[in-house]
PDB file of N, CA and C in Angstrom:
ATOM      1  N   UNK A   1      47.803  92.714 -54.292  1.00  0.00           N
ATOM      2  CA  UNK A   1      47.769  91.265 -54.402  1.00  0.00           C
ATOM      3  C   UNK A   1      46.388  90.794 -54.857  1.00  0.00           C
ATOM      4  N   UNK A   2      45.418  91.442 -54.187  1.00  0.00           N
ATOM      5  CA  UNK A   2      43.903  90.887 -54.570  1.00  0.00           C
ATOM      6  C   UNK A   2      44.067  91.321 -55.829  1.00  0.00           C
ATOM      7  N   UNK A   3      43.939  92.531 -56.608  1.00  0.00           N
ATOM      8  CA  UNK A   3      43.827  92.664 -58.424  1.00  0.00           C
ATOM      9  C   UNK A   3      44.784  92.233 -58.809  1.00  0.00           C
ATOM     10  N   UNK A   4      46.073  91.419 -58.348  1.00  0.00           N
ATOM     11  CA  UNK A   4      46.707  90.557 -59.710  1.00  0.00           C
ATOM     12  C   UNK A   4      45.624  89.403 -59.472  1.00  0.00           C
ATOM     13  N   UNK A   5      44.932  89.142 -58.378  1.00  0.00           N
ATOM     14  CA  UNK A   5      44.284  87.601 -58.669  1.00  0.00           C
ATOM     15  C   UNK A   5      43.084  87.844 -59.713  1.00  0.00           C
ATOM     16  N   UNK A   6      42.600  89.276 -58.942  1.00  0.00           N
ATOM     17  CA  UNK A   6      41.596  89.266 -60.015  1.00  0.00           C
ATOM     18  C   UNK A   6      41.809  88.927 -61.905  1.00  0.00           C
ATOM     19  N   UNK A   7      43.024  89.931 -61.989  1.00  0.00           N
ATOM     20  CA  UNK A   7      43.608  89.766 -62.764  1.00  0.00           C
ATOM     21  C   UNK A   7      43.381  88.287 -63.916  1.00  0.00           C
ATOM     22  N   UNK A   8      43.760  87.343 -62.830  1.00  0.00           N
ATOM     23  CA  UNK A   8      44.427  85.818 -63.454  1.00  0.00           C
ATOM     24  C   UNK A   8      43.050  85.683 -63.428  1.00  0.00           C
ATOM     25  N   UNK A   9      42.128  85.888 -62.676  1.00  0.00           N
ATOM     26  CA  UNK A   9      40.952  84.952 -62.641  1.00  0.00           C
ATOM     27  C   UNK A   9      40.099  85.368 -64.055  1.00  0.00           C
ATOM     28  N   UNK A  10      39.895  86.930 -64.413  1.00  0.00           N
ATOM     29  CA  UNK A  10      39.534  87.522 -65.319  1.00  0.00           C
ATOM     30  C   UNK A  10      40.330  86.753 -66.972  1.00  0.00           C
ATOM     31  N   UNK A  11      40.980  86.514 -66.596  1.00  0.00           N
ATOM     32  CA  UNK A  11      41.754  85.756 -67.572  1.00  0.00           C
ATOM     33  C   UNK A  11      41.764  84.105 -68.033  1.00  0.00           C
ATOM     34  N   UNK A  12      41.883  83.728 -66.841  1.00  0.00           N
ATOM     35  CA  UNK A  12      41.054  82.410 -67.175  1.00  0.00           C
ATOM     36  C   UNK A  12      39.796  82.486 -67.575  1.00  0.00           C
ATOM     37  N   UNK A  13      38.767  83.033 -67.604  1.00  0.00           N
ATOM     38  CA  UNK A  13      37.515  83.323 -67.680  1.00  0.00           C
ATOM     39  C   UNK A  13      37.311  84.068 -69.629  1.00  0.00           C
ATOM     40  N   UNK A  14      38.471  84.387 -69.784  1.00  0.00           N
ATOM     41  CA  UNK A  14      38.285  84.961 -70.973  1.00  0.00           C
ATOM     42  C   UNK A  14      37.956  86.097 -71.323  1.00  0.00           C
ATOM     43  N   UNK A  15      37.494  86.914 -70.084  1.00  0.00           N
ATOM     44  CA  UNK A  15      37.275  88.496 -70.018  1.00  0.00           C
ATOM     45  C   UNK A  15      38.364  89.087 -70.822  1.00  0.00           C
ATOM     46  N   UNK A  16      38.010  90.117 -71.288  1.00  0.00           N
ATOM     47  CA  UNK A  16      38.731  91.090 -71.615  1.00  0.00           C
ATOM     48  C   UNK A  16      39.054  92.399 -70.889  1.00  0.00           C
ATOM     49  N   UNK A  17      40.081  92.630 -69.824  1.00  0.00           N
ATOM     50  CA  UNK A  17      40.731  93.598 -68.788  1.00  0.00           C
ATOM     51  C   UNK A  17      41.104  95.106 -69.651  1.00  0.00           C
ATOM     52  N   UNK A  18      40.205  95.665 -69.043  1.00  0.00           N
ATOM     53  CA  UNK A  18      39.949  97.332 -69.911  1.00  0.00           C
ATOM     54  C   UNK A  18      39.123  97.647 -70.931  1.00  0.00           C
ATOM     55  N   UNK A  19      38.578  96.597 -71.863  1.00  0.00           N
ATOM     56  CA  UNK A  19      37.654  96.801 -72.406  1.00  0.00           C
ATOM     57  C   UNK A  19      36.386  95.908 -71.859  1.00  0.00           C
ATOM     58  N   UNK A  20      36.514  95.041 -71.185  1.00  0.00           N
ATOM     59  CA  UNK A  20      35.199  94.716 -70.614  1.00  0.00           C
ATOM     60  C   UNK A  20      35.158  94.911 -68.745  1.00  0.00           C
ATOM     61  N   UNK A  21      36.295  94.817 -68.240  1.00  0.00           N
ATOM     62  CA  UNK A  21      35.694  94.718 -66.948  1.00  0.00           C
ATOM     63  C   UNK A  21      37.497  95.612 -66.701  1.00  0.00           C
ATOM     64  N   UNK A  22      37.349  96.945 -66.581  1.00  0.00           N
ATOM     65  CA  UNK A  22      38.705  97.769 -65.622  1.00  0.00           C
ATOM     66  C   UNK A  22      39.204  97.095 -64.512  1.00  0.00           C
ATOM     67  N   UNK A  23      40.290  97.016 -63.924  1.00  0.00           N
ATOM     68  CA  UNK A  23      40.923  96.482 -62.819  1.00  0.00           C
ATOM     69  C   UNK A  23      41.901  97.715 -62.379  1.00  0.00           C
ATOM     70  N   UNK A  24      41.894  97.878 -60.730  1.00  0.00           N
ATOM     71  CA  UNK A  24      42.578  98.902 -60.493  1.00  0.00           C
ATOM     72  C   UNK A  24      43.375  98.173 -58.989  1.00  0.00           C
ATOM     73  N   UNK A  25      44.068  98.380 -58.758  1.00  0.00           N
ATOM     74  CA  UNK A  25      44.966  97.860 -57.638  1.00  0.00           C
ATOM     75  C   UNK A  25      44.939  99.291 -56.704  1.00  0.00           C
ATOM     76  N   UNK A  26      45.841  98.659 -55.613  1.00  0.00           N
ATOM     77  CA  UNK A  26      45.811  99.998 -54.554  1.00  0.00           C
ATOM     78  C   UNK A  26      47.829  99.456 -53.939  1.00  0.00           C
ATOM     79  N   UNK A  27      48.237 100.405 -53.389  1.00  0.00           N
ATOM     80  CA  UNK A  27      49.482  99.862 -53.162  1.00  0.00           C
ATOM     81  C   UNK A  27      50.786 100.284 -54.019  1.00  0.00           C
ATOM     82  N   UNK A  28      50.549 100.171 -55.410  1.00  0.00           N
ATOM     83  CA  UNK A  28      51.625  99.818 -56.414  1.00  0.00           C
ATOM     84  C   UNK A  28      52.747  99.012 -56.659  1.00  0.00           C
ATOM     85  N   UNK A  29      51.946  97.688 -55.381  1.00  0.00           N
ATOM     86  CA  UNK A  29      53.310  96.769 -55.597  1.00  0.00           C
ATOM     87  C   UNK A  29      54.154  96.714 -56.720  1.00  0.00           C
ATOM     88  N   UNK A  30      55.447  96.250 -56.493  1.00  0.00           N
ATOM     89  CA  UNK A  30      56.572  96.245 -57.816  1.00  0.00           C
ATOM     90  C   UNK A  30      55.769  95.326 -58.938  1.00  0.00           C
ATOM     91  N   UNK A  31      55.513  94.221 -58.424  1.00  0.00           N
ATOM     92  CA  UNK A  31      54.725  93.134 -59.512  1.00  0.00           C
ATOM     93  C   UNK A  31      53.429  93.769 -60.449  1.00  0.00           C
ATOM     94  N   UNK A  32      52.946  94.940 -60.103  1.00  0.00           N
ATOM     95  CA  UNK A  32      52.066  95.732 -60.631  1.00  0.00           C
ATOM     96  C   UNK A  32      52.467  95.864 -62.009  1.00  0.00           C
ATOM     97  N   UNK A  33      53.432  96.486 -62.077  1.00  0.00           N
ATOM     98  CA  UNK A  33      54.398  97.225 -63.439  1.00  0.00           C
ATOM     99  C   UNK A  33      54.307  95.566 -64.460  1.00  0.00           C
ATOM    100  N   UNK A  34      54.391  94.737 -63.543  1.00  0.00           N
ATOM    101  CA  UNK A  34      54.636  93.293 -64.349  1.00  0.00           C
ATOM    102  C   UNK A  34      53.811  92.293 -64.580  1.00  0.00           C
ATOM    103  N   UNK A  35      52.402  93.074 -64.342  1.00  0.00           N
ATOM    104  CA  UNK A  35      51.081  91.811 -64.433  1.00  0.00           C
ATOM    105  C   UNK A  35      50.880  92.125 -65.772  1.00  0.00           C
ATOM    106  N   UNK A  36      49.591  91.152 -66.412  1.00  0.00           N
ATOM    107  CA  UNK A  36      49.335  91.209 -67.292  1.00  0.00           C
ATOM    108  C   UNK A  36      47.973  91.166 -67.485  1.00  0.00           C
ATOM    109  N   UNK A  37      47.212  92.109 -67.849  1.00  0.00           N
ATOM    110  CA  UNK A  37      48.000  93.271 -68.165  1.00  0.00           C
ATOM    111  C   UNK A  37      48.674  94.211 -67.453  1.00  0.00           C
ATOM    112  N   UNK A  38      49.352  95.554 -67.619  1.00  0.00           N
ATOM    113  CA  UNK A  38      50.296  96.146 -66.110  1.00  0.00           C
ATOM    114  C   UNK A  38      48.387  96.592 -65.728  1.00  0.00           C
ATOM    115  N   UNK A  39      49.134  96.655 -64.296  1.00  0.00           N
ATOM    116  CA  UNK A  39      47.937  97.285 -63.524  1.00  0.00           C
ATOM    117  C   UNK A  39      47.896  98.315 -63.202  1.00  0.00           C
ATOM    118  N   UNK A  40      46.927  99.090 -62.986  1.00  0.00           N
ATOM    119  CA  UNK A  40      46.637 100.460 -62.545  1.00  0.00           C
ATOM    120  C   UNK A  40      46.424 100.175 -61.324  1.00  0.00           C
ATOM    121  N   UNK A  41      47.082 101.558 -60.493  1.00  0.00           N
ATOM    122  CA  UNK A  41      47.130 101.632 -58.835  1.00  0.00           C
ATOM    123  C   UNK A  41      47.205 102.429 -58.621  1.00  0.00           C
ATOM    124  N   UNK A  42      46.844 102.427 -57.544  1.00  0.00           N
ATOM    125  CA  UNK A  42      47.400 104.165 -56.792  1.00  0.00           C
ATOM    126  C   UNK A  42      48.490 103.764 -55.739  1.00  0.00           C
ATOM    127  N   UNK A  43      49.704 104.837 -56.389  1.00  0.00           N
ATOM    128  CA  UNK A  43      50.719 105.062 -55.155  1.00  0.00           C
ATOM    129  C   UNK A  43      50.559 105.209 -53.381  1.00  0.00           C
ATOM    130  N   UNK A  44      50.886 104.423 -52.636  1.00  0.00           N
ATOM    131  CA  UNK A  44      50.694 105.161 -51.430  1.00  0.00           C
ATOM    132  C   UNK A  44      52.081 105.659 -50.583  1.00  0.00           C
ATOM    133  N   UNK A  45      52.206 106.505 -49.769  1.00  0.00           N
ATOM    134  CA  UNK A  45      53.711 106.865 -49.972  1.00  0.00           C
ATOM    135  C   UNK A  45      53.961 106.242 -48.272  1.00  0.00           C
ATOM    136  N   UNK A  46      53.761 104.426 -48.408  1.00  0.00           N
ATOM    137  CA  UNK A  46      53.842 103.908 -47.225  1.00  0.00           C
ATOM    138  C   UNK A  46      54.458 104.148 -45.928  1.00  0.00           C
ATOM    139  N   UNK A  47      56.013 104.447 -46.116  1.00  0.00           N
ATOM    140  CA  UNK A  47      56.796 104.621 -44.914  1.00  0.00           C
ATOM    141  C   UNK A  47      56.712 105.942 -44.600  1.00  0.00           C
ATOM    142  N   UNK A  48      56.218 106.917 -45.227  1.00  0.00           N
ATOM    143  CA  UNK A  48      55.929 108.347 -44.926  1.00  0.00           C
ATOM    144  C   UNK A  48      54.232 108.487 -43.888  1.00  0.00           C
ATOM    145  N   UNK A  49      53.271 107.333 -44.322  1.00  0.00           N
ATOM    146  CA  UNK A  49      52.418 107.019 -43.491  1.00  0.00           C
ATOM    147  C   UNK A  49      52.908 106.160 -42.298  1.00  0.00           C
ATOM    148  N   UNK A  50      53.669 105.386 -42.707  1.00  0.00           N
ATOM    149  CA  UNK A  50      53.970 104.755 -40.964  1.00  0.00           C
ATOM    150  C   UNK A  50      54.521 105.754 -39.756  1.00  0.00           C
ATOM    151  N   UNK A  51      55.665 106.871 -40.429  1.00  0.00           N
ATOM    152  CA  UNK A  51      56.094 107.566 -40.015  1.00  0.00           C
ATOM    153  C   UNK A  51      55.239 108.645 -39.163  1.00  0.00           C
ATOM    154  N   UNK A  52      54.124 108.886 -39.833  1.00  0.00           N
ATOM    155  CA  UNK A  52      52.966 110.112 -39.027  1.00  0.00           C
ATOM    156  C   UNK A  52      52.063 109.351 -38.666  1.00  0.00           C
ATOM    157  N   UNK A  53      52.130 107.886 -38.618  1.00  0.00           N
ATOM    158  CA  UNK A  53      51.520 107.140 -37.333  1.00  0.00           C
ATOM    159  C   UNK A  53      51.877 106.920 -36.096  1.00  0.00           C
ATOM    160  N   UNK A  54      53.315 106.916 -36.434  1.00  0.00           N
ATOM    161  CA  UNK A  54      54.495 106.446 -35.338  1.00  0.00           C
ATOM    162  C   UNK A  54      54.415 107.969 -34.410  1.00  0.00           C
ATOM    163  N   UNK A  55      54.420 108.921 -35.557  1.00  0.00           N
ATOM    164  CA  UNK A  55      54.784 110.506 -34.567  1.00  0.00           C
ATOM    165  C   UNK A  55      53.257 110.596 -33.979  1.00  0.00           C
ATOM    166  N   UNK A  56      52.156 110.176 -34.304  1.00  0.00           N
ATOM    167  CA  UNK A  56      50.813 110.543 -33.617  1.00  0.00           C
ATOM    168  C   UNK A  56      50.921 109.607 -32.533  1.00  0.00           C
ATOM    169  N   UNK A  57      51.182 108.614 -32.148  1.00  0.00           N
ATOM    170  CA  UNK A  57      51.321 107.938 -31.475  1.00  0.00           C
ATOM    171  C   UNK A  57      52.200 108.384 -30.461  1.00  0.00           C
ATOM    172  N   UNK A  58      53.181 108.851 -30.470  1.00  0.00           N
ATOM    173  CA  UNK A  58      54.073 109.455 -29.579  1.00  0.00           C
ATOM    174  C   UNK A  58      53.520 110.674 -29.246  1.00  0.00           C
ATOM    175  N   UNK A  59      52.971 111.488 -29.827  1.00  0.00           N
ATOM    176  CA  UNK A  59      52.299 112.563 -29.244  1.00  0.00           C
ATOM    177  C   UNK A  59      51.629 112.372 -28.667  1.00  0.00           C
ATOM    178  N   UNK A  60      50.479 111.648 -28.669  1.00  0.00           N
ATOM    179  CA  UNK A  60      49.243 111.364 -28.357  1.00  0.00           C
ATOM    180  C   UNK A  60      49.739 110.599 -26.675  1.00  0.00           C
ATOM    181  N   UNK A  61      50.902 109.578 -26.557  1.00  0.00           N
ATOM    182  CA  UNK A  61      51.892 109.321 -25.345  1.00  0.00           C
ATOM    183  C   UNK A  61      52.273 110.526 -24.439  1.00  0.00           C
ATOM    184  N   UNK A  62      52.411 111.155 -25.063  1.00  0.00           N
ATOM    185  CA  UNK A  62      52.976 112.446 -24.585  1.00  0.00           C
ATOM    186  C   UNK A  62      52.094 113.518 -24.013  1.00  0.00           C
ATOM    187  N   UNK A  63      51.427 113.971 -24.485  1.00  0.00           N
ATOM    188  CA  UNK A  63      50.128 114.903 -24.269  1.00  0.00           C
ATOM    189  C   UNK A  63      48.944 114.955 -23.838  1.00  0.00           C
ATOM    190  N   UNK A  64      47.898 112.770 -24.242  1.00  0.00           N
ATOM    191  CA  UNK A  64      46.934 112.531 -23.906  1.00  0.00           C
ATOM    192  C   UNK A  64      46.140 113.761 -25.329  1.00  0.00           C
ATOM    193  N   UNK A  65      46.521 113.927 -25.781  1.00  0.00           N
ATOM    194  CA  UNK A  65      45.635 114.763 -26.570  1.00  0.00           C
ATOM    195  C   UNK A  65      45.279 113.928 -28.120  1.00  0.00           C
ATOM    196  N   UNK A  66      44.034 114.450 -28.719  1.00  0.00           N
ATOM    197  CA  UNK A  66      44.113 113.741 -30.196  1.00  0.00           C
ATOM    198  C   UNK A  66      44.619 114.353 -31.300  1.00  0.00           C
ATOM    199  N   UNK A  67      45.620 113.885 -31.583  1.00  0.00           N
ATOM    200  CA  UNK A  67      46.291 114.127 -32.504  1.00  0.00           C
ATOM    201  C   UNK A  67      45.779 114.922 -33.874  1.00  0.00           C
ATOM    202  N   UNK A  68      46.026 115.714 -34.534  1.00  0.00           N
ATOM    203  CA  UNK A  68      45.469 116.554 -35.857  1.00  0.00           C
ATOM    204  C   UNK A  68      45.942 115.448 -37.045  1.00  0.00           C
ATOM    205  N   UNK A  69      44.528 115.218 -37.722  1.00  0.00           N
ATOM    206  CA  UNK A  69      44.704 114.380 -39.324  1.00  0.00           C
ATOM    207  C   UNK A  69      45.411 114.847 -40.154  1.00  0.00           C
ATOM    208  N   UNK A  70      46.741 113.878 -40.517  1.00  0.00           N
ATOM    209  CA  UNK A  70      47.445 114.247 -41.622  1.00  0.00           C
ATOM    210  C   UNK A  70      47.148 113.854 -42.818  1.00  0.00           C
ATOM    211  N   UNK A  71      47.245 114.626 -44.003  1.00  0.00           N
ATOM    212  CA  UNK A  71      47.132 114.583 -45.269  1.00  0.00           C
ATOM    213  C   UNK A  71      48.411 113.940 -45.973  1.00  0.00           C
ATOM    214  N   UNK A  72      48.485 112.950 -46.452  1.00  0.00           N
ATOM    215  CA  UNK A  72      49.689 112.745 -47.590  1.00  0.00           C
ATOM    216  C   UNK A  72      49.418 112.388 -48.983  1.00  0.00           C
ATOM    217  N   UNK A  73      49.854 112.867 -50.008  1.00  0.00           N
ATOM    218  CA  UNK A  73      49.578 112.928 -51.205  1.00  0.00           C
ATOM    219  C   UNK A  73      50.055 111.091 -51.749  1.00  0.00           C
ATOM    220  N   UNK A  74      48.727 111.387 -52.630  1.00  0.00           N
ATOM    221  CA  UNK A  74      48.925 109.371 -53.374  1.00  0.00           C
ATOM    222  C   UNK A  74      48.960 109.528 -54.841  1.00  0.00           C
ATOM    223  N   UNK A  75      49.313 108.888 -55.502  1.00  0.00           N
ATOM    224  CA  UNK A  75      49.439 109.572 -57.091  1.00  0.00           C
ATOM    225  C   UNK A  75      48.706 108.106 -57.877  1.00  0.00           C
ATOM    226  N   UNK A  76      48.121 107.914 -58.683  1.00  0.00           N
ATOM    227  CA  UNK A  76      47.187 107.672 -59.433  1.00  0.00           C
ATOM    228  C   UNK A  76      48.320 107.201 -60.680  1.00  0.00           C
ATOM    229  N   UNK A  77      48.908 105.761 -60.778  1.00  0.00           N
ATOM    230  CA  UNK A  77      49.960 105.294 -61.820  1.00  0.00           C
ATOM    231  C   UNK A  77      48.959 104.891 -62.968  1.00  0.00           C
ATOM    232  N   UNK A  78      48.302 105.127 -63.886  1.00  0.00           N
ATOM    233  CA  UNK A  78      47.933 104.782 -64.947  1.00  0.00           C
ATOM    234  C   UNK A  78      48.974 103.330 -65.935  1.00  0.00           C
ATOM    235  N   UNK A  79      48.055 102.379 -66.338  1.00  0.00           N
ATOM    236  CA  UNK A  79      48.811 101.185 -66.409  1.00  0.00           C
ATOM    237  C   UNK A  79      47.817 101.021 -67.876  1.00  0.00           C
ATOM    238  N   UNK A  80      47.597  99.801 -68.401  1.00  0.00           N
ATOM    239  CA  UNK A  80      46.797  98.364 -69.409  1.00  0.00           C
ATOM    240  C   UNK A  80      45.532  98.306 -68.743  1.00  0.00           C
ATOM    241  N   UNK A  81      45.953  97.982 -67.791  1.00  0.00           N
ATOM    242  CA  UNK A  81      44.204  97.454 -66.927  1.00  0.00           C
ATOM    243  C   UNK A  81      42.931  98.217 -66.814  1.00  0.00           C
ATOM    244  N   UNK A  82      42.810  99.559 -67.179  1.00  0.00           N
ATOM    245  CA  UNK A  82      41.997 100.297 -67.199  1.00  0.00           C
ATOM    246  C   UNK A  82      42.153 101.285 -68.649  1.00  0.00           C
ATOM    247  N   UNK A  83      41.048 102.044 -69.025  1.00  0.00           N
ATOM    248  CA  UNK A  83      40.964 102.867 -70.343  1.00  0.00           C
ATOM    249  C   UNK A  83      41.428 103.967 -69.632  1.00  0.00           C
ATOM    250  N   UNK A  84      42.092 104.267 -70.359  1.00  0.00           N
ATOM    251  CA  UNK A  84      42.501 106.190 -70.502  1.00  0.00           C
ATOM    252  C   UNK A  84      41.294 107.221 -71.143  1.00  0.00           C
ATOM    253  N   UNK A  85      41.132 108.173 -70.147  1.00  0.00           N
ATOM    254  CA  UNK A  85      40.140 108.926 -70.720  1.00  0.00           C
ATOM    255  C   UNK A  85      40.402 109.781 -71.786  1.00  0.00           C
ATOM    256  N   UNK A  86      39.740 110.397 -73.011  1.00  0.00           N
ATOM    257  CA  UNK A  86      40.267 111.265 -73.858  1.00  0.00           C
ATOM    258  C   UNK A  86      40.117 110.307 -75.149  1.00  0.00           C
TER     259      UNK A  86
END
């Protein structure tokens, strides 16, 4: 939500998005795919994180112990809003 505003604001302003000032989002809201320009984000694989919050939490209920840090993979959507390297 904050980089589509940036987005609009960069735009009113007359900037140019990827060749003068990159914009990168976090999230990949759906509206991402549909800003203008599309935005670059990184995937987060949300309900798979709520899920190994929810289970640390119950363990952690359960055991009194601290729970071991989980890793979940985020993927990097390349969009308009930023240059492609190469």
């Amino acid at each position: 939500m904050l980089a589509s505003g940036v987005l609009a604001e960069l735009h009113r302003q007359g900037a140019s998005v990827q060749a003068d000032i990159p914009v990168m989002g976090l999230d990949d809201l759906p509206g991402s795919a549909h800003a203008r320009p599309e935005l670059t984000t990184v995937h987060l694989p949300v309900a798979r994180m709520g899920t190994a919050a929810a289970d640390a939490i119950a363990g952690w209920a359960e055991s009194r112990t601290k729970p071991e840090p989980t890793v979940l993979e985020s993927a990097l959507v390349l969009r308009k809003s930023t240059a492609r390297a190469g």
